[in-house]
N, C-alpha and C. Protein backbone atom coordinates (compact mmCIF):
# COMPACT_ATOMS: atom_id res chain seq x y z
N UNK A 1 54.26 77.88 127.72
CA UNK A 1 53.81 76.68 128.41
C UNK A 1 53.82 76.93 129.91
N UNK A 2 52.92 76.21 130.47
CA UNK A 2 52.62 76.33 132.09
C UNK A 2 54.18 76.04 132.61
N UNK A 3 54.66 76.51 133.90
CA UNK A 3 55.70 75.77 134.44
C UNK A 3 54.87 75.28 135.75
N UNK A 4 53.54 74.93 135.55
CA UNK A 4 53.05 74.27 137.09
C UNK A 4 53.62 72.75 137.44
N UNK A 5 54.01 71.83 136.19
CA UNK A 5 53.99 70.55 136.92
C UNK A 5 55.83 70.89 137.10
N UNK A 6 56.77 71.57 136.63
CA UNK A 6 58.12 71.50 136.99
C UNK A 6 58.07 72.46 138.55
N UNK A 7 57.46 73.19 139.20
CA UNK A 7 57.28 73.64 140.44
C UNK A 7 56.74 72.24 141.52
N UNK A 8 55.50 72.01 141.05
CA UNK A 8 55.51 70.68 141.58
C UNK A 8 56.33 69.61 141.80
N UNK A 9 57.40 69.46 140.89
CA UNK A 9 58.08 68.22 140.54
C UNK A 9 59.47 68.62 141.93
N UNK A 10 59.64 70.20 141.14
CA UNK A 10 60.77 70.98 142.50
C UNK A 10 60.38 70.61 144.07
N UNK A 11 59.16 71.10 143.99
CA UNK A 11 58.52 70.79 145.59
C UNK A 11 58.58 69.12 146.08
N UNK A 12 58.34 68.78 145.16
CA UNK A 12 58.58 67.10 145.71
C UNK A 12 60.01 66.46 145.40
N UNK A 13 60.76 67.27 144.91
CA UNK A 13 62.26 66.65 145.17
C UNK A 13 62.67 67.22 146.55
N UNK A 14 62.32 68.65 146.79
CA UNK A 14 62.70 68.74 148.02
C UNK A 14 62.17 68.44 148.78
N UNK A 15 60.97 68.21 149.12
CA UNK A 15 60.12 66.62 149.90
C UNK A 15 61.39 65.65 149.90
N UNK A 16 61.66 64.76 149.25
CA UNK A 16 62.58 63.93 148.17
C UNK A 16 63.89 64.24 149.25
N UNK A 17 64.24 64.92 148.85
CA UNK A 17 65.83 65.19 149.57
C UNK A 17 65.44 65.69 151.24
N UNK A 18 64.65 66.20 151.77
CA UNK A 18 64.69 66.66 153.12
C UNK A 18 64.17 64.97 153.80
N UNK A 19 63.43 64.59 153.26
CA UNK A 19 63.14 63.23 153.93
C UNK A 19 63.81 62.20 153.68
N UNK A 20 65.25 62.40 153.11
CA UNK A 20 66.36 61.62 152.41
C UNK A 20 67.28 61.76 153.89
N UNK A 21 67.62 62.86 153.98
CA UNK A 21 68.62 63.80 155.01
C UNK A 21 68.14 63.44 156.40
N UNK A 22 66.59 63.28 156.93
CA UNK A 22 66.11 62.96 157.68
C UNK A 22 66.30 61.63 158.07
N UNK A 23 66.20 60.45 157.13
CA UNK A 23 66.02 59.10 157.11
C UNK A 23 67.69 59.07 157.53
N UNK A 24 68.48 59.35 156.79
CA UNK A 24 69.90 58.92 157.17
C UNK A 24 70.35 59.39 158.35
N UNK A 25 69.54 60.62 159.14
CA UNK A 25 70.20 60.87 160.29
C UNK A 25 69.70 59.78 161.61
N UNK A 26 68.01 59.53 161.44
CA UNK A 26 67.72 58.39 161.75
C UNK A 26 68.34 57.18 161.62
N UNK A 27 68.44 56.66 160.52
CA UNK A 27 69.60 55.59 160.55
C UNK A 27 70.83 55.50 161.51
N UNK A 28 71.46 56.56 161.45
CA UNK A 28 72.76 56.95 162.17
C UNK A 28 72.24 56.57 163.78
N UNK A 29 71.28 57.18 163.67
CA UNK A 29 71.08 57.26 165.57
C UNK A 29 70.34 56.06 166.34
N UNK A 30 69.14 55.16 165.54
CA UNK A 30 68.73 53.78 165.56
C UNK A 30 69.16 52.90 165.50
N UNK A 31 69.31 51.81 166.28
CA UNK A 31 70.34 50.71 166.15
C UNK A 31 70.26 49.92 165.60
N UNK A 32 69.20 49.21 164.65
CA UNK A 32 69.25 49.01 163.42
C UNK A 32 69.13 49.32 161.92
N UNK A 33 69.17 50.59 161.76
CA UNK A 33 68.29 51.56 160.79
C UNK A 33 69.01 51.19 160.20
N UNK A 34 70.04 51.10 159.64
CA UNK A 34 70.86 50.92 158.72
C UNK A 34 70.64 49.72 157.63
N UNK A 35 69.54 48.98 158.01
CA UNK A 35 68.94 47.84 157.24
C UNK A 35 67.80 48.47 156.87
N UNK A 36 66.87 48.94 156.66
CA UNK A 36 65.92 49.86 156.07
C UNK A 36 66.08 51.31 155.67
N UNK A 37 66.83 51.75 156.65
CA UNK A 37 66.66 52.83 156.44
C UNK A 37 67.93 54.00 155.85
N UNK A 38 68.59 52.77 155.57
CA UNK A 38 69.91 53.70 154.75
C UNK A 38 69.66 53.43 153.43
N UNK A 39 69.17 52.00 152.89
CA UNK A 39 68.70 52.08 151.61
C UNK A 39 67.43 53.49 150.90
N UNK A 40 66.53 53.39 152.01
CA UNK A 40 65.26 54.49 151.83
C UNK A 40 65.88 55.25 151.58
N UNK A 41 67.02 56.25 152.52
CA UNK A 41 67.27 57.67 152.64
C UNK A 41 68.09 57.60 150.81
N UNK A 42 69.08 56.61 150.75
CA UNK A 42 69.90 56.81 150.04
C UNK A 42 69.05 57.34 148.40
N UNK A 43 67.68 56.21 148.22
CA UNK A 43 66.78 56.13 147.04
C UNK A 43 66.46 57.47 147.00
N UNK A 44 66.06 58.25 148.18
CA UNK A 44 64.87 59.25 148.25
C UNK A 44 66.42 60.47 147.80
N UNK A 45 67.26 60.41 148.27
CA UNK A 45 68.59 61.44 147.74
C UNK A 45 68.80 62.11 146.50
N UNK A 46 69.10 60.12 145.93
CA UNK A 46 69.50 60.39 144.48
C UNK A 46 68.86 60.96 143.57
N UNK A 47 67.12 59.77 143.50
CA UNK A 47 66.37 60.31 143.16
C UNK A 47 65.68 61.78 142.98
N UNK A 48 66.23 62.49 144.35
CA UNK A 48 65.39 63.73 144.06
C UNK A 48 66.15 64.28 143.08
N UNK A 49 67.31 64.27 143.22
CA UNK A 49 68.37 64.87 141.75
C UNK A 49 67.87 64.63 140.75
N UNK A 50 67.52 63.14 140.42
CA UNK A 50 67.05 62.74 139.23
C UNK A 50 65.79 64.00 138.35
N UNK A 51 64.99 63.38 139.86
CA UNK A 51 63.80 64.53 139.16
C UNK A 51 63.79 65.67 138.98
N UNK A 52 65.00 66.29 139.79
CA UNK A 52 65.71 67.79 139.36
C UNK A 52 65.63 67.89 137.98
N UNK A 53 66.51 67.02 137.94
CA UNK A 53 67.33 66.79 136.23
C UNK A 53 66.57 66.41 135.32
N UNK A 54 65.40 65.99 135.20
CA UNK A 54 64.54 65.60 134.46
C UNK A 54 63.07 66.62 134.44
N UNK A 55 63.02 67.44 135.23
CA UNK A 55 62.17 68.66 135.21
C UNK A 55 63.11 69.78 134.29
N UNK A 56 64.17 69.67 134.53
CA UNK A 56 65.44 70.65 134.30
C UNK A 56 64.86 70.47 132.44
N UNK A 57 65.69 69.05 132.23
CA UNK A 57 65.73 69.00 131.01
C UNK A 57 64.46 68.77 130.08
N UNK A 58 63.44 68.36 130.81
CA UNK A 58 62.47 68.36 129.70
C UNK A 58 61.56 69.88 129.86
N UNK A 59 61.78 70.49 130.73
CA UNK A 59 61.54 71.93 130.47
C UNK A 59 62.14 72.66 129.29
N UNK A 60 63.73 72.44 129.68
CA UNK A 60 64.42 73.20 128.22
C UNK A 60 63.97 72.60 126.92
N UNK A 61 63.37 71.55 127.17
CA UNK A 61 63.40 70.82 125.63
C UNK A 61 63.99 69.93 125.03
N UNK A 62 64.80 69.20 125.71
CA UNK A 62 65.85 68.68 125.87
C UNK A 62 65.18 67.05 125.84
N UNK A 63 64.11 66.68 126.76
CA UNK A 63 63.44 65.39 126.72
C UNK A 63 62.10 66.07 126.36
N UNK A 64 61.39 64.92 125.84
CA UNK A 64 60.01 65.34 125.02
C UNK A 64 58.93 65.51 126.03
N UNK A 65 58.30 66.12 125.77
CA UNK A 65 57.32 66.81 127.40
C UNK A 65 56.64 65.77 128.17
N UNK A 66 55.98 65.18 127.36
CA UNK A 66 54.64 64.81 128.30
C UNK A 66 55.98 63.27 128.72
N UNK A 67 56.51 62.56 127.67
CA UNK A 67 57.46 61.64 128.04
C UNK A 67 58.22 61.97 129.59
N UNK A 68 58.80 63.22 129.53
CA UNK A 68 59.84 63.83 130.42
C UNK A 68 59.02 64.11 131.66
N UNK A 69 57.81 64.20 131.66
CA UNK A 69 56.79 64.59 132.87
C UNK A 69 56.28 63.19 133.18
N UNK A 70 55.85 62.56 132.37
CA UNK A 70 55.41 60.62 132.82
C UNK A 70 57.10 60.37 133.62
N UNK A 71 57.94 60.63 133.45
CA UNK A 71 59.03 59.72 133.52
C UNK A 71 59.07 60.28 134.96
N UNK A 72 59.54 61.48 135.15
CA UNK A 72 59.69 62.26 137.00
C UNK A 72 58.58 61.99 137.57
N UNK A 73 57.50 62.23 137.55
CA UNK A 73 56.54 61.86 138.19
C UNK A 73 56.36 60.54 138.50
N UNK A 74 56.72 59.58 137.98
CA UNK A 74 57.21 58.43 137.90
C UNK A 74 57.98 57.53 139.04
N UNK A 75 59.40 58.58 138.91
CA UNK A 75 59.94 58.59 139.48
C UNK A 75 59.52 58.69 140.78
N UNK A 76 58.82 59.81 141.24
CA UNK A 76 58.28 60.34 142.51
C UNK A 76 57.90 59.22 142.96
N UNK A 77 56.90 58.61 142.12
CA UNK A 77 56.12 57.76 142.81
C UNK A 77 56.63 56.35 143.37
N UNK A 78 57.25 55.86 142.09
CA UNK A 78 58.48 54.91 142.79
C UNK A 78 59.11 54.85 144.05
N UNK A 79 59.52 56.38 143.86
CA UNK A 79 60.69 56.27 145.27
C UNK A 79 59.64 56.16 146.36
N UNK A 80 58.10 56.99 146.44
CA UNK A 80 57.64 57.11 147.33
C UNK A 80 57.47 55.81 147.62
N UNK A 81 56.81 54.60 147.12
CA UNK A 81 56.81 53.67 147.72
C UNK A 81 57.76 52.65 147.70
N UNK A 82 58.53 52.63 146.97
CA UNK A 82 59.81 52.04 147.94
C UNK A 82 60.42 52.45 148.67
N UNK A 83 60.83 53.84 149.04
CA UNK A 83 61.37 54.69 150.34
C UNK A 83 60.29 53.90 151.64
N UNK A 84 58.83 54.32 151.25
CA UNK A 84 57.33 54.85 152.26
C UNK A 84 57.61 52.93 152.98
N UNK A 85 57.92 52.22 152.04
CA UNK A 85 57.57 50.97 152.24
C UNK A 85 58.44 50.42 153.41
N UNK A 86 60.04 50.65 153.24
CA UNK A 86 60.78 50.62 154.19
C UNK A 86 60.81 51.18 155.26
N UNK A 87 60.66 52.79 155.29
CA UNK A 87 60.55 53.12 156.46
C UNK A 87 59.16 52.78 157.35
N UNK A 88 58.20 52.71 157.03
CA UNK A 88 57.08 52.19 157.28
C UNK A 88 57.38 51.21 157.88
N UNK A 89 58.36 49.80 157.64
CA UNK A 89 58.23 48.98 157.80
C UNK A 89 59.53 48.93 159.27
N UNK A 90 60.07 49.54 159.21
CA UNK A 90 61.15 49.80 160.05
C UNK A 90 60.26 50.49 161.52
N UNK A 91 59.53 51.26 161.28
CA UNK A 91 59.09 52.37 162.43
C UNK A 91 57.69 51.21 163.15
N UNK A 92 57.04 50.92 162.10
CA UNK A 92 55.78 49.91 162.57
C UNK A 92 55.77 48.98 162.40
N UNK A 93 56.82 48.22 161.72
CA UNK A 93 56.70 46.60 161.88
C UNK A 93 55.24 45.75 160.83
N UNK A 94 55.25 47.06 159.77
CA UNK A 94 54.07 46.03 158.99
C UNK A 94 54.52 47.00 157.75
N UNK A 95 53.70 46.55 156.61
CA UNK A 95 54.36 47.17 154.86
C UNK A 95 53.60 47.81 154.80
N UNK A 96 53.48 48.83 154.23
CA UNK A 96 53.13 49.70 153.49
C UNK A 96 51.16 49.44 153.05
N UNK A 97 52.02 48.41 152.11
CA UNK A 97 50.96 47.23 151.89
C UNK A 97 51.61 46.67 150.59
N UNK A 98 51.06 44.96 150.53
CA UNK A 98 51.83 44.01 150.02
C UNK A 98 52.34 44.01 148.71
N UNK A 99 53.42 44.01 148.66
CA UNK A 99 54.20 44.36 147.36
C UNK A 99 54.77 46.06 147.21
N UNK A 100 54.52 46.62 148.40
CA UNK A 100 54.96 47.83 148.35
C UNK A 100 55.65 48.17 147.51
N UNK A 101 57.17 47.90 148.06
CA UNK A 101 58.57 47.92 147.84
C UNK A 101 59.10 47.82 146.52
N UNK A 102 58.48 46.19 146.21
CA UNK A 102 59.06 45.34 144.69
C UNK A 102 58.06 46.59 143.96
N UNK A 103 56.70 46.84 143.52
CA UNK A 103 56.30 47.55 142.92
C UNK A 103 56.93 49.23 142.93
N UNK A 104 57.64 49.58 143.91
CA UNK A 104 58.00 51.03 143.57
C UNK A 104 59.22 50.72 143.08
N UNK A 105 59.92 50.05 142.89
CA UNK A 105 60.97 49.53 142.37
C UNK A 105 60.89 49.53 140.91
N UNK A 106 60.09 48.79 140.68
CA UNK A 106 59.63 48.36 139.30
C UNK A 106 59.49 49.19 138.77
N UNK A 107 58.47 50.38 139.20
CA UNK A 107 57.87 51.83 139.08
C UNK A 107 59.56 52.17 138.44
N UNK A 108 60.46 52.43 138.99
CA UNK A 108 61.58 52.96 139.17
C UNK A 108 62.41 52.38 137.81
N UNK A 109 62.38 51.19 137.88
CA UNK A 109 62.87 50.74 136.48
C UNK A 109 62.13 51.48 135.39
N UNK A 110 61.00 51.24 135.11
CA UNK A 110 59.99 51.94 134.30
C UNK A 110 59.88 53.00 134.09
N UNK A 111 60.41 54.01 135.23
CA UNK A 111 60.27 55.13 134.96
C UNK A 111 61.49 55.72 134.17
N UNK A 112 62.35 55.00 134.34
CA UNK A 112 63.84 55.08 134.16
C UNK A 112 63.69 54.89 132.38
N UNK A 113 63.48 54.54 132.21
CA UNK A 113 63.33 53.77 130.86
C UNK A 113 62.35 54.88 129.90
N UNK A 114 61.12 55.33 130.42
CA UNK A 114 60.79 56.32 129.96
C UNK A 114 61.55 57.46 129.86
N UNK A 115 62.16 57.75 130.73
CA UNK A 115 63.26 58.66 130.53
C UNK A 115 63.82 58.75 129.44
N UNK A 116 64.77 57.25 129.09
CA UNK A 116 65.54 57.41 128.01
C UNK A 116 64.75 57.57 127.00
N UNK A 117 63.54 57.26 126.97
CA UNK A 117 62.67 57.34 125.86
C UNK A 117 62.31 58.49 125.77
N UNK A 118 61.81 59.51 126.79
CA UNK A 118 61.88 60.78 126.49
C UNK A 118 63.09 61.47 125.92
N UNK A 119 64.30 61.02 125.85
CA UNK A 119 65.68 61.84 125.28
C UNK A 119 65.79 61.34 123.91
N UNK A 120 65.20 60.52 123.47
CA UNK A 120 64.96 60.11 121.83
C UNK A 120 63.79 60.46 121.16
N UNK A 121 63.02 61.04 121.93
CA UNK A 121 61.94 61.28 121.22
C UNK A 121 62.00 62.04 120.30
N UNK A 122 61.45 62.53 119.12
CA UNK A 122 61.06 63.86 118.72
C UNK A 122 60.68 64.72 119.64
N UNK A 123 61.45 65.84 119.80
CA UNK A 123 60.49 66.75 120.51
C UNK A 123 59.67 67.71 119.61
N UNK A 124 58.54 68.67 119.35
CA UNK A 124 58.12 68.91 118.71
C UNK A 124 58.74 70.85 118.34
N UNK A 125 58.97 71.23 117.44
CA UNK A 125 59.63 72.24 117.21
C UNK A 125 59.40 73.96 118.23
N UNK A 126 59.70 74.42 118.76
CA UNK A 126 58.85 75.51 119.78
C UNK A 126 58.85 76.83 118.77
């Protein structure tokens, strides 16, 4: 099997985590960042682990493929716009665009959930 979308998934966690590391040092040094922008950094952190861990395991086989690839990618996208939405909104004073936030959120629940659904799946025998 290809390993193109778990290279991808790698490259955008560390997207994911360097713009995590970034956001919190911002926070630190802005005098209000800490209301936008410690939540962002903190999402964009964890998350990139997540999608570590979820490229990790549905590579080995572990979560069912295409489930385990909907679910990180998922993920990505979530965080991107609830991270994109806050800081966006912190640096320029306008959203993303409307419903940014609540929708990458949601994304985030959803994706979450596929997850577990990818770890019950059948996976199919290799």
């Amino acid at each position: 099997m290809t390993q193109f979308p778990f290279r991808v998934l790698a490259f955008l966690a560390g997207l994911m985590g360097s713009s995590g590391v970034a956001l919190a040092a911002a926070a630190a040094h802005v005098g209000d960042g800490a209301a936008r922008l410690g939540p962002a950094s903190t999402f964009l952190l964890f998350h990139a682990c997540a999608v570590l861990g979820a490229a990790a395991l549905t590579d080995r086989g572990v979560l069912q493929r295409r489930l385990g690839l909907l679910g990180a990618f998922s993920v990505v996208l979530g965080t991107a716009l609830f991270s994109g939405d806050l800081t966006i909104r912190h640096f320029f004073s306008r959203a993303l665009f409307s419903m940014a936030a609540p929708t990458g959120g949601t994304l985030l629940i959803v994706a979450w959930l596929i997850l577990a659904l990818a770890a019950i799946w059948p996976c199919k025998a290799s």
